[in-house]
N, C-alpha and C. Protein backbone atom coordinates (compact mmCIF):
# COMPACT_ATOMS: atom_id res chain seq x y z
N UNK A 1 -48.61 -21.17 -10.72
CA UNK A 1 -47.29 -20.73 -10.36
C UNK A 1 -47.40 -19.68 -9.27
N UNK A 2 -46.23 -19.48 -8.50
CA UNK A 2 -46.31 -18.51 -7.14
C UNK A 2 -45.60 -17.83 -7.89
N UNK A 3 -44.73 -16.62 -7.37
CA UNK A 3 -44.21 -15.49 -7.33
C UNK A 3 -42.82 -16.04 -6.82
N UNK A 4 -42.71 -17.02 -6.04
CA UNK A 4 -41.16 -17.48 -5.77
C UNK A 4 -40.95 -18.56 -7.08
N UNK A 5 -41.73 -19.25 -7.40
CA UNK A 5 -41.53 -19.98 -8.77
C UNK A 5 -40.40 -19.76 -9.75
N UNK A 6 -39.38 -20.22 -10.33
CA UNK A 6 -39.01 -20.12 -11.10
C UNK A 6 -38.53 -20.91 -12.38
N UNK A 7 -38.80 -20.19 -13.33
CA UNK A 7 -38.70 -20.84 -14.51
C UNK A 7 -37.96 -20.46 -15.66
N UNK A 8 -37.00 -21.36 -15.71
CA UNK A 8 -35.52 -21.47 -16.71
C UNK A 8 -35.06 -21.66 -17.56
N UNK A 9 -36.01 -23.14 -17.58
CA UNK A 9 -35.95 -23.86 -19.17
C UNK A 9 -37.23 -24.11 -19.38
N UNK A 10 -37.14 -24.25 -20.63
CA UNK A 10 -38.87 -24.79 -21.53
C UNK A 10 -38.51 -26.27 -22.45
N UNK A 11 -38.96 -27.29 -22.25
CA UNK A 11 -38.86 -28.48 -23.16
C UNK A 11 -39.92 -29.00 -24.07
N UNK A 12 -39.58 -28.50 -25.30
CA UNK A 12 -40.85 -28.51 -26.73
C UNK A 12 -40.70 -29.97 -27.11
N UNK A 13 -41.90 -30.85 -26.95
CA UNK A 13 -41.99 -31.98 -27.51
C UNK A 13 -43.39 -31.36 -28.65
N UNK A 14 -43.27 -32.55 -29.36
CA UNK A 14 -44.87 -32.21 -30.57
C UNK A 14 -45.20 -34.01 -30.75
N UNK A 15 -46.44 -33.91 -30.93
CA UNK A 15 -47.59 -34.97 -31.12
C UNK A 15 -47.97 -35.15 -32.20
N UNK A 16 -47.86 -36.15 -32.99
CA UNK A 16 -48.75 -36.48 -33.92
C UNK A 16 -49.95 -37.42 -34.09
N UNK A 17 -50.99 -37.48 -34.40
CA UNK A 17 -51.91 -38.10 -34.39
C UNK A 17 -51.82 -39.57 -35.85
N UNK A 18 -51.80 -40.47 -35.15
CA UNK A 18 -51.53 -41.49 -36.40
C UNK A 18 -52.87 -41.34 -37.53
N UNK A 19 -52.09 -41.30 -38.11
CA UNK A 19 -53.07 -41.69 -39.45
C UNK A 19 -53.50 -42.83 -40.14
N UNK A 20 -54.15 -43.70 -40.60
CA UNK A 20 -54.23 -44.75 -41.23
C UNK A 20 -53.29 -45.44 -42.51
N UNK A 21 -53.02 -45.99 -42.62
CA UNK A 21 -51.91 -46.91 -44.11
C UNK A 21 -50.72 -45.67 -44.27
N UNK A 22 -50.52 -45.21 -42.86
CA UNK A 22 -49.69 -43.80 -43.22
C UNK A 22 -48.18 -44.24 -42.04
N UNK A 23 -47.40 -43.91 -42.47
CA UNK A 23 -45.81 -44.01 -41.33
C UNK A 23 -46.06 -42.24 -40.63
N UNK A 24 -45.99 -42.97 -39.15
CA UNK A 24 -46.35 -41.62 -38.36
C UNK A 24 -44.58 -41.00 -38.25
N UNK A 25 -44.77 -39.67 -38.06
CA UNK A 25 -43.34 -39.13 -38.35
C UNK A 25 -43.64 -37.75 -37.69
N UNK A 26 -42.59 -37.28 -37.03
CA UNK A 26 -42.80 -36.03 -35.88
C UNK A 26 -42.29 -34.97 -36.70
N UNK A 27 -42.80 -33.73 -36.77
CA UNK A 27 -42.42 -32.76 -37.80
C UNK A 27 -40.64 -32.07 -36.99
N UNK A 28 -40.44 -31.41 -37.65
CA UNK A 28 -38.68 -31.17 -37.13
C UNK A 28 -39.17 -30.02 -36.03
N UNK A 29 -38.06 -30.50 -34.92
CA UNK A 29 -38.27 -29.64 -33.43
C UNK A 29 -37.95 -27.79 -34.14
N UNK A 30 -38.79 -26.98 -33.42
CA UNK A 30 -39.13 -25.59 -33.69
C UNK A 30 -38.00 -24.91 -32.58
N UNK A 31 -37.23 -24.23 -33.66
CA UNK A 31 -36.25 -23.07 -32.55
C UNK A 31 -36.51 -22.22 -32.09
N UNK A 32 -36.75 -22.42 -30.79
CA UNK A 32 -36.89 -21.44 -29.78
C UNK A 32 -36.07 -20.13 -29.86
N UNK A 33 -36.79 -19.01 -30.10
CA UNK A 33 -36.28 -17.66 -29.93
C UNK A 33 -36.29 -17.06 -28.72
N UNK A 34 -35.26 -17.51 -28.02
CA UNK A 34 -35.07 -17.14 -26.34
C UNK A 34 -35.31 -15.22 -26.29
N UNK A 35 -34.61 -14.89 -26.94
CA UNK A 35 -34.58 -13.08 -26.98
C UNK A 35 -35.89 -12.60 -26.97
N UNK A 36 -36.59 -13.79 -27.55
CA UNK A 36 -37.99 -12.84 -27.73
C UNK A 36 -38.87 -13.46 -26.61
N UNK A 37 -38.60 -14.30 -26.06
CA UNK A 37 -39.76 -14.83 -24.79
C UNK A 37 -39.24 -14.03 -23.83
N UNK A 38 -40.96 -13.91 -23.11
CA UNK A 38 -41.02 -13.27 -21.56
C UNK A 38 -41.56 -14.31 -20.97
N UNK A 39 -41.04 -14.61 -19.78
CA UNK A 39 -41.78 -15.14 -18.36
C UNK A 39 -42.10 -14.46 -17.27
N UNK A 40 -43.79 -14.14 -16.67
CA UNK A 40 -44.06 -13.82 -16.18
C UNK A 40 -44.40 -14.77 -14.67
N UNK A 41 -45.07 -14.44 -13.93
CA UNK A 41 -45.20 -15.37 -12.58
C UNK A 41 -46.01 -16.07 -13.04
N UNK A 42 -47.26 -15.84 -13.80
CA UNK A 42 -48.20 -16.44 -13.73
C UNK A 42 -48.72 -16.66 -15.52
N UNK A 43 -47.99 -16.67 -16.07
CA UNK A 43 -47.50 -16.82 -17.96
C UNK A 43 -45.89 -16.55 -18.20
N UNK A 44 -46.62 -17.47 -19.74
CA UNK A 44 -45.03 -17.07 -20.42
C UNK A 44 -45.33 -16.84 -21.96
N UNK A 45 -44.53 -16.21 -22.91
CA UNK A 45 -44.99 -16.04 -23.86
C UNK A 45 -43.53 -16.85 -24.99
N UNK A 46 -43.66 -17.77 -25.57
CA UNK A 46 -42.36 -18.28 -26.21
C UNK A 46 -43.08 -18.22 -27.62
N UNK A 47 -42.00 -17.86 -28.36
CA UNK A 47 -41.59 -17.45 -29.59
C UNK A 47 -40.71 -18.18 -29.86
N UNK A 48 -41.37 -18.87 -31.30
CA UNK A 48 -40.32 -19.71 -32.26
C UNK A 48 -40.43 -19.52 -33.88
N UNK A 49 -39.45 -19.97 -34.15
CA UNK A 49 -39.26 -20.28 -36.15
C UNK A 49 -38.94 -21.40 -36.26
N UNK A 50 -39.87 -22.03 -37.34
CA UNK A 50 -39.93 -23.63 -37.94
C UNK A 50 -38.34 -23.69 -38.27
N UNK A 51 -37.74 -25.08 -38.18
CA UNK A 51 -36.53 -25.63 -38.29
C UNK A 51 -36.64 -25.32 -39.82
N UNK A 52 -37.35 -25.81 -40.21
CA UNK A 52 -37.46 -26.03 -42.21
C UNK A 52 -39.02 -25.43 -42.51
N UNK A 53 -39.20 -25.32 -43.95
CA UNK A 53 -40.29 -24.34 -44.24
C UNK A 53 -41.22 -25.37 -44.31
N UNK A 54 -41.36 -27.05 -44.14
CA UNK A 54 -42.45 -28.22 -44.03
C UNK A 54 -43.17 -28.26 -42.31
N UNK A 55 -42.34 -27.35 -41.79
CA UNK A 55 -42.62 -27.56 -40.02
C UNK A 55 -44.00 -27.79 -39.67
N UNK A 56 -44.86 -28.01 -38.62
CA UNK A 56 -45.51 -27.44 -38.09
C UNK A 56 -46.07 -26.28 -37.29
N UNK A 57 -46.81 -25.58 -37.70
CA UNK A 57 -47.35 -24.19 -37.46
C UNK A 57 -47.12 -23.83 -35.86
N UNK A 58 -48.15 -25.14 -35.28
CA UNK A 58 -48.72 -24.43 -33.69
C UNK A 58 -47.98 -26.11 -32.85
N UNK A 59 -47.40 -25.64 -31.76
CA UNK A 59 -46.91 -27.06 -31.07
C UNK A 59 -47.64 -26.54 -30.09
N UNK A 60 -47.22 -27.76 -28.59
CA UNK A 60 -48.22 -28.13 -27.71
C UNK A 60 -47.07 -28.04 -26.48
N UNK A 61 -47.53 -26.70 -26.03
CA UNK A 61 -46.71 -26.92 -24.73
C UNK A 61 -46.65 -26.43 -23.44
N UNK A 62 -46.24 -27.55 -22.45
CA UNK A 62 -47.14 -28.16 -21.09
C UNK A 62 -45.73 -27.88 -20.19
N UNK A 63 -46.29 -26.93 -18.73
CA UNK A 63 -45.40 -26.95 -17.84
C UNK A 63 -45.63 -27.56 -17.08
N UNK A 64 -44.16 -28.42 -16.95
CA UNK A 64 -44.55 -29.53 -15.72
C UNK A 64 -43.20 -28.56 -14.37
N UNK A 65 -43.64 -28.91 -13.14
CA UNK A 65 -42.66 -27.93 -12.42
C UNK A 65 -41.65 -28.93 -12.17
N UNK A 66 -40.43 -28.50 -11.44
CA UNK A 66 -39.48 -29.16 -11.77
C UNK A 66 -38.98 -29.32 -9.69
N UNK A 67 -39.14 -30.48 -9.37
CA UNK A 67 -39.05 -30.55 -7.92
C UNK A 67 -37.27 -30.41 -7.72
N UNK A 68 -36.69 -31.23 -8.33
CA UNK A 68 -35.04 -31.08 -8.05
C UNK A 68 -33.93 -30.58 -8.76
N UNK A 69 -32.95 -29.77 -8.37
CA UNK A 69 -32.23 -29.47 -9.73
C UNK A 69 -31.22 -30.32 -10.79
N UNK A 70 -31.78 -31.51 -10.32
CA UNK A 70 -31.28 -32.90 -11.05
C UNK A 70 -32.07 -32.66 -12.55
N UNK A 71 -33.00 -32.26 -12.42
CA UNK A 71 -33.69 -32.57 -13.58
C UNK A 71 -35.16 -33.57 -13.48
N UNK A 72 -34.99 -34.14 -12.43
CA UNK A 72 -36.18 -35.29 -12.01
C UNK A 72 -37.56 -34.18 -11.79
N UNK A 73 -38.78 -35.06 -12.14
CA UNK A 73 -39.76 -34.14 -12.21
C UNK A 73 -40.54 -33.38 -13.29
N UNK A 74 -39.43 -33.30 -14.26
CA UNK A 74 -39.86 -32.55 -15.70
C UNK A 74 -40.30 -33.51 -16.59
C-alpha cells in the first residue's frame, strides 16, 4: 500500500477445508467491530465478535485493492 491508498471497506469471507463422509458448512460470518479497527498506510488492525458462541475463532483475511469505485476489482 502507498500513502495515497485508501481503504474503506473490508470483505470477510472464511474457508473451510472439506472433510471426509462430512457436509462441508461455513461457520456464521464474524461482526466486524468498526469502532475498534485502525487503518494504517501500510496495516490494519480489525476487530471482531463471533455471530454465535459455535463461530470460528481466527478467519482469513486478504486485501485485494479496489481499481474502480464500481466495486470491480475486489
Amino acid at each position: 500500500m502507498n500513502k495515497e491508498d485508501v481503504m474503506d471497506s473490508f470483505q470477510v469471507y472464511c474457508m473451510e477445508e472439506p472433510q471426509d463422509d462430512r457436509e462441508v458448512t461455513a461457520p456464521s460470518t464474524p461482526v466486524i467491530r468498526a469502532e475498534d479497527c485502525t487503518v494504517c498506510w501500510n496495516s490494519a488492525t480489525i476487530r471482531w465478535r463471533p455471530a454465535s458462541p459455535e463461530a470460528t475463532e481466527t478467519y482469513t483475511l486478504e486485501y485485494c485493492r479496489q481499481h474502480a469505485p464500481e466495486g470491480e476489482g475486489l
